[in-house]
Each structure stands twice: as C-alpha cells, then as structure tokens.
Protein backbone atom coordinates (compact mmCIF):
# COMPACT_ATOMS: atom_id res chain seq x y z
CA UNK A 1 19.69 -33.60 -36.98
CA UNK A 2 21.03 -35.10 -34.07
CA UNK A 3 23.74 -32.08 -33.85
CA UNK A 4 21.26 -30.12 -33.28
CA UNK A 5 19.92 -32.22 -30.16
CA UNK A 6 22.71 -32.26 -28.92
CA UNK A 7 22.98 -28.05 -28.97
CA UNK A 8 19.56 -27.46 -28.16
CA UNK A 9 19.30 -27.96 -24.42
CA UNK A 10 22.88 -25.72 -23.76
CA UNK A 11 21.11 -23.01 -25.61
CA UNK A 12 17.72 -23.34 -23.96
CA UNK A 13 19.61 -23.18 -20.45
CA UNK A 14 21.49 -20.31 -21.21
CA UNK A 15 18.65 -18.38 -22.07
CA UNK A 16 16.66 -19.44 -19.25
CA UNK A 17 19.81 -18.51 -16.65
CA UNK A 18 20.20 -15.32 -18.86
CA UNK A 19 16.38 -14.55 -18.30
CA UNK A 20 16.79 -15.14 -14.27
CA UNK A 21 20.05 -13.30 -13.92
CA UNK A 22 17.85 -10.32 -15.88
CA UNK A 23 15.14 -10.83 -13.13
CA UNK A 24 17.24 -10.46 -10.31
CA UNK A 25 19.03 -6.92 -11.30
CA UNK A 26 15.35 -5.44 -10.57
CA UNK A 27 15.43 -2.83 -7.68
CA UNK A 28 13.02 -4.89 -5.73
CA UNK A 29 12.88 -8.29 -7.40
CA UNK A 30 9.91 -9.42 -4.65
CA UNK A 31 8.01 -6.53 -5.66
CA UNK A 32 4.79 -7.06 -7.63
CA UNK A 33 4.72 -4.42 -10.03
CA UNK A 34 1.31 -2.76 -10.90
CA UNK A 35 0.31 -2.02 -14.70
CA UNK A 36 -1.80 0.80 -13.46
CA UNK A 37 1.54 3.25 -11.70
CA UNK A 38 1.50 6.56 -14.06
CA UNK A 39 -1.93 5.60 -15.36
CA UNK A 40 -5.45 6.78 -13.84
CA UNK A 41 -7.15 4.28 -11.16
CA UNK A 42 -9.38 2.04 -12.52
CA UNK A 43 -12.83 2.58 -11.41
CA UNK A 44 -14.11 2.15 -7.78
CA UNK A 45 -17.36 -0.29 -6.81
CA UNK A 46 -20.31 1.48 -6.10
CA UNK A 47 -21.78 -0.32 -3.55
CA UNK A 48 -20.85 1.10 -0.21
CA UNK A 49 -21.25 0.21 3.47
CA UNK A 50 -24.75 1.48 5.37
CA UNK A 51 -24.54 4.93 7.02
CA UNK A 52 -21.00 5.45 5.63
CA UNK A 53 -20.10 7.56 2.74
CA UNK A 54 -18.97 5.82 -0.40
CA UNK A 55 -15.77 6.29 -1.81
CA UNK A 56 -16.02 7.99 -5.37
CA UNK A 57 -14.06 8.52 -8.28
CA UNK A 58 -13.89 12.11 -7.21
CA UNK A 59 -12.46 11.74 -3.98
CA UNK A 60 -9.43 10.26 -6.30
CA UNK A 61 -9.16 13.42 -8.36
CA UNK A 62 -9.88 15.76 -5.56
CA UNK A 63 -6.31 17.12 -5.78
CA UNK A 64 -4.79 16.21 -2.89
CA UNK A 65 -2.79 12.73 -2.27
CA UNK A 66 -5.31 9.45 -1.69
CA UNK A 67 -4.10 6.17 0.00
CA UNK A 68 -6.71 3.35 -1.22
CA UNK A 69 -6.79 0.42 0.80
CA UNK A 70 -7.94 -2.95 0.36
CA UNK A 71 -8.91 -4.44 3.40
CA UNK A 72 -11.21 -7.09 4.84
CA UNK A 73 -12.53 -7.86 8.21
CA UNK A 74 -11.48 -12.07 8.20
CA UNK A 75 -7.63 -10.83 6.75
CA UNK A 76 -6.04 -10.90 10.36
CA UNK A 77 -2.98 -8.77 8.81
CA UNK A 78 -5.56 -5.68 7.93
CA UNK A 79 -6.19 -5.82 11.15
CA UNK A 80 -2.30 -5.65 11.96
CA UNK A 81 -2.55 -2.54 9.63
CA UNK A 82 -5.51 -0.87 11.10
CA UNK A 83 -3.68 1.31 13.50
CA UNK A 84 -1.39 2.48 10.87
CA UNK A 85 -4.09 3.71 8.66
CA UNK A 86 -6.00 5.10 11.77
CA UNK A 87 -2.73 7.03 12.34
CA UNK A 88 -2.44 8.27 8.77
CA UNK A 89 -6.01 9.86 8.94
CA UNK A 90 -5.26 11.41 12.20
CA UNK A 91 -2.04 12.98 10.56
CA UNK A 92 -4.49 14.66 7.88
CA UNK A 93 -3.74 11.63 5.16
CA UNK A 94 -6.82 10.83 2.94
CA UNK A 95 -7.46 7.62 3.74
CA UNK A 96 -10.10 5.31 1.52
CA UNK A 97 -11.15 1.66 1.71
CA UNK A 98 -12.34 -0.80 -0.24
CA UNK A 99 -13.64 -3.99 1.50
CA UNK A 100 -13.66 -6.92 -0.29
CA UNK A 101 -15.45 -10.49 0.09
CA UNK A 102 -16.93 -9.32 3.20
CA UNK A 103 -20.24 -9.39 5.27
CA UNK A 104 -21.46 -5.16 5.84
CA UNK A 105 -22.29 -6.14 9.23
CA UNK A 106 -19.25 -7.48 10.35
CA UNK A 107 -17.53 -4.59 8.60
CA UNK A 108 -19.51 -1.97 10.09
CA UNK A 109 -19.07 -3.96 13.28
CA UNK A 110 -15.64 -3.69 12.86
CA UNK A 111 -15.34 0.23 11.94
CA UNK A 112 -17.26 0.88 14.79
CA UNK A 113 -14.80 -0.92 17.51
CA UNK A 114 -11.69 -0.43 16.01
CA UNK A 115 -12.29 3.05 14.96
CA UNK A 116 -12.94 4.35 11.03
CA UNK A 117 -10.02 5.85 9.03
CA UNK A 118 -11.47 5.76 6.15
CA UNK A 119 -13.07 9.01 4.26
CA UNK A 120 -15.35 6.91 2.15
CA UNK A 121 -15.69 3.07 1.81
CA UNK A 122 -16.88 0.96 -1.14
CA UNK A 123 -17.83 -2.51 -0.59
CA UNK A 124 -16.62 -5.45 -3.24
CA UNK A 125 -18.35 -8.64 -2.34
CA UNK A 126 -17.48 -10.49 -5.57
CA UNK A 127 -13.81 -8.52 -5.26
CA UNK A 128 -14.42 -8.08 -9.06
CA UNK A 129 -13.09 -4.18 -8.42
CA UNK A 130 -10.37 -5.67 -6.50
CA UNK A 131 -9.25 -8.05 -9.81
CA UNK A 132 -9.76 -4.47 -11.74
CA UNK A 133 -7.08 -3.11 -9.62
CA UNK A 134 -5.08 -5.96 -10.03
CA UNK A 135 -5.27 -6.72 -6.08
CA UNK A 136 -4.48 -10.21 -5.29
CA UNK A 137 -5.27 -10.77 -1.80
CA UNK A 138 -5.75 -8.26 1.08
CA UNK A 139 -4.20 -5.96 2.43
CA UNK A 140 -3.37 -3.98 -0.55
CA UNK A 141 -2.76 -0.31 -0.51
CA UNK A 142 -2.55 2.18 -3.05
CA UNK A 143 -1.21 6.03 -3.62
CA UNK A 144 -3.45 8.27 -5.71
CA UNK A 145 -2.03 11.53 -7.09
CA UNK A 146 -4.34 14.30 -6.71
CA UNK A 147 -5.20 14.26 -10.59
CA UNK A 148 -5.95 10.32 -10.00
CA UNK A 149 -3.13 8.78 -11.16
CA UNK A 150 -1.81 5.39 -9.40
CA UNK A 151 1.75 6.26 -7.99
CA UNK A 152 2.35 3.26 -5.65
CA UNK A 153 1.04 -0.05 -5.19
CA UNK A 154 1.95 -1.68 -1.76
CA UNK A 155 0.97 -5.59 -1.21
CA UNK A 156 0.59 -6.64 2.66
CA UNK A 157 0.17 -4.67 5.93
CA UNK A 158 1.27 -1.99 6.06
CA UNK A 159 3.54 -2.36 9.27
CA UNK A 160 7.43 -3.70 9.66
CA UNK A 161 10.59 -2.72 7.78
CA UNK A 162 8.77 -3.68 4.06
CA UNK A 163 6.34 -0.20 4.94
CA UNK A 164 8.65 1.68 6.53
CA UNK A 165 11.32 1.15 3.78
CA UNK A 166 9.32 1.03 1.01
CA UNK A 167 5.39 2.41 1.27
CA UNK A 168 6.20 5.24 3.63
CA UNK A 169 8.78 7.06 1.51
CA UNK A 170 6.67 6.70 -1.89
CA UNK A 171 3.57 8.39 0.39
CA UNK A 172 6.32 10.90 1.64
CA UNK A 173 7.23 11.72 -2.09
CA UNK A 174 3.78 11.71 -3.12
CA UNK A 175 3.10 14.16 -0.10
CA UNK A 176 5.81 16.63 -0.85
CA UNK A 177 4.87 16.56 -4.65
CA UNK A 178 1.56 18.54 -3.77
CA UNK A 179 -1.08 15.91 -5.01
C-alpha cells in the first residue's frame, strides 16, 4: 500500500503537465471556443428596443452573411467598438445587436448620438439570450452564415491587433464564401 503512495503523486503530475502541454498546442490557446460554430444560432430575444426593428430569426437565415453583436450601453469597450460596427454597416455588412442588461432609454439614447448600425436590435434585460449564446460578458460578436449557421465567435471589442488578426479575416472568409 504504501508503494503505491509513493507512485501516485508522479503519476498524477504527469498527467496533469501532459494535459497542459495538450492545452497549449491549440491554435489560439486564449481563445474561448463556442459550442454553437457549424451549428444553427440559438434563438434571438424577442423583446426589442421602441421605434426600432427587432432582430429576427430570419434576418439570420436571410442568405447573406450576419455579424451579431452583443453590446451594452454601461460596457465602455462597446463603445470602443461602435465605430467599427458603424463602419461595417456603411461597407454594406449586416450588422445586428443584441443589448443586454440595459435600460431602452439609455440605449435608444445612445443609438441616437452615436449613430445606429444595427439592422434590427433585440433587447435582453435578464441576458438570459445572451447565456443561450454562451456570451459571457459584452462585447461579443458573432458571424452568421446566410443559412444561419454560427461561423465565428469573437469575445471583446472589436478594435486592435486581436480583430484585425483574428475577427476580420473569419468575416472576410465568411464574405467571400457567399453567405
């Protein structure tokens, strides 16, 4: 019995080192990887922000390329992002949002200032859509294929060598592939 004591913790740490070493061969080890990439996007919140139109599960499947983004108006690096995603619509990207944990004034408040990107916005107050997705905290940006599928999950703003390395070649790809 005691031999065996004496072998156990050897083993254990080998197995544990082996399991790290494993970890770290990933292509991106810092990436959070998202159960839903090849599968459809799980479903949207209904509720939507006053006098702007609600982002559907059809705009997901409309056949062309969606970016969903998960924003809110207290998360000061969405608003770091905002200009990016106000330059994507302007380039003819399909741009959604979903904001999360938020007050609709402020948000509408904010839309109105800072300009709109978004083709439809759902609102998640609870963020229970946002745990759906698997979102952890905001920002959080998606690529839908035309069909609906998830392509690309992208956690923080989306500005700096992480998006430019990273986001913006998977929405490139996604682009070129034709929805």
């Amino acid at each position: 019995m005691a031999r065996w004591l004496m072998v156990l913790p050897p083993v254990l740490f080998a197995g544990l080192a082996g399991l790290f070493y494993a970890g770290m061969q990933r292509d991106n080890p810092g990436e959070l990887r998202s159960v839903f990439v090849g599968r459809a996007a799980p479903a949207l919140p209904a509720t939507t922000l006053p006098g702007i139109p609600g982002l559907t599960e059809a705009d997901l499947r409309s056949g062309e390329v969606t970016v969903v983004n998960f924003w809110a108006t207290w998360c000061p690096p969405c608003r770091a992002e905002h200009p990016v995603l106000l330059q994507m619509a302007a380039d003819g990207i399909r741009v959604g949002g979903v904001n999360i944990r938020d007050d609709d004034a402020k948000a509408l408040a904010y839309l109105a200032e800072e300009g709109n990107p978004f083709l439809g916005v759902a609102t998640d107050p609870s963020m229970r859509g946002a745990i759906d997705w698997g979102v952890t905290a905001p920002p959080e940006t998606f690529i839908i294929g035309g069909d609906g599928t998830v392509l690309f999950r992208f956690q923080g703003p989306l500005v700096g060598t992480d998006y430019e390395s990273r986001f913006k070649p998977e929405l490139e790809k996604a682009l070129a592939a034709g929805g």
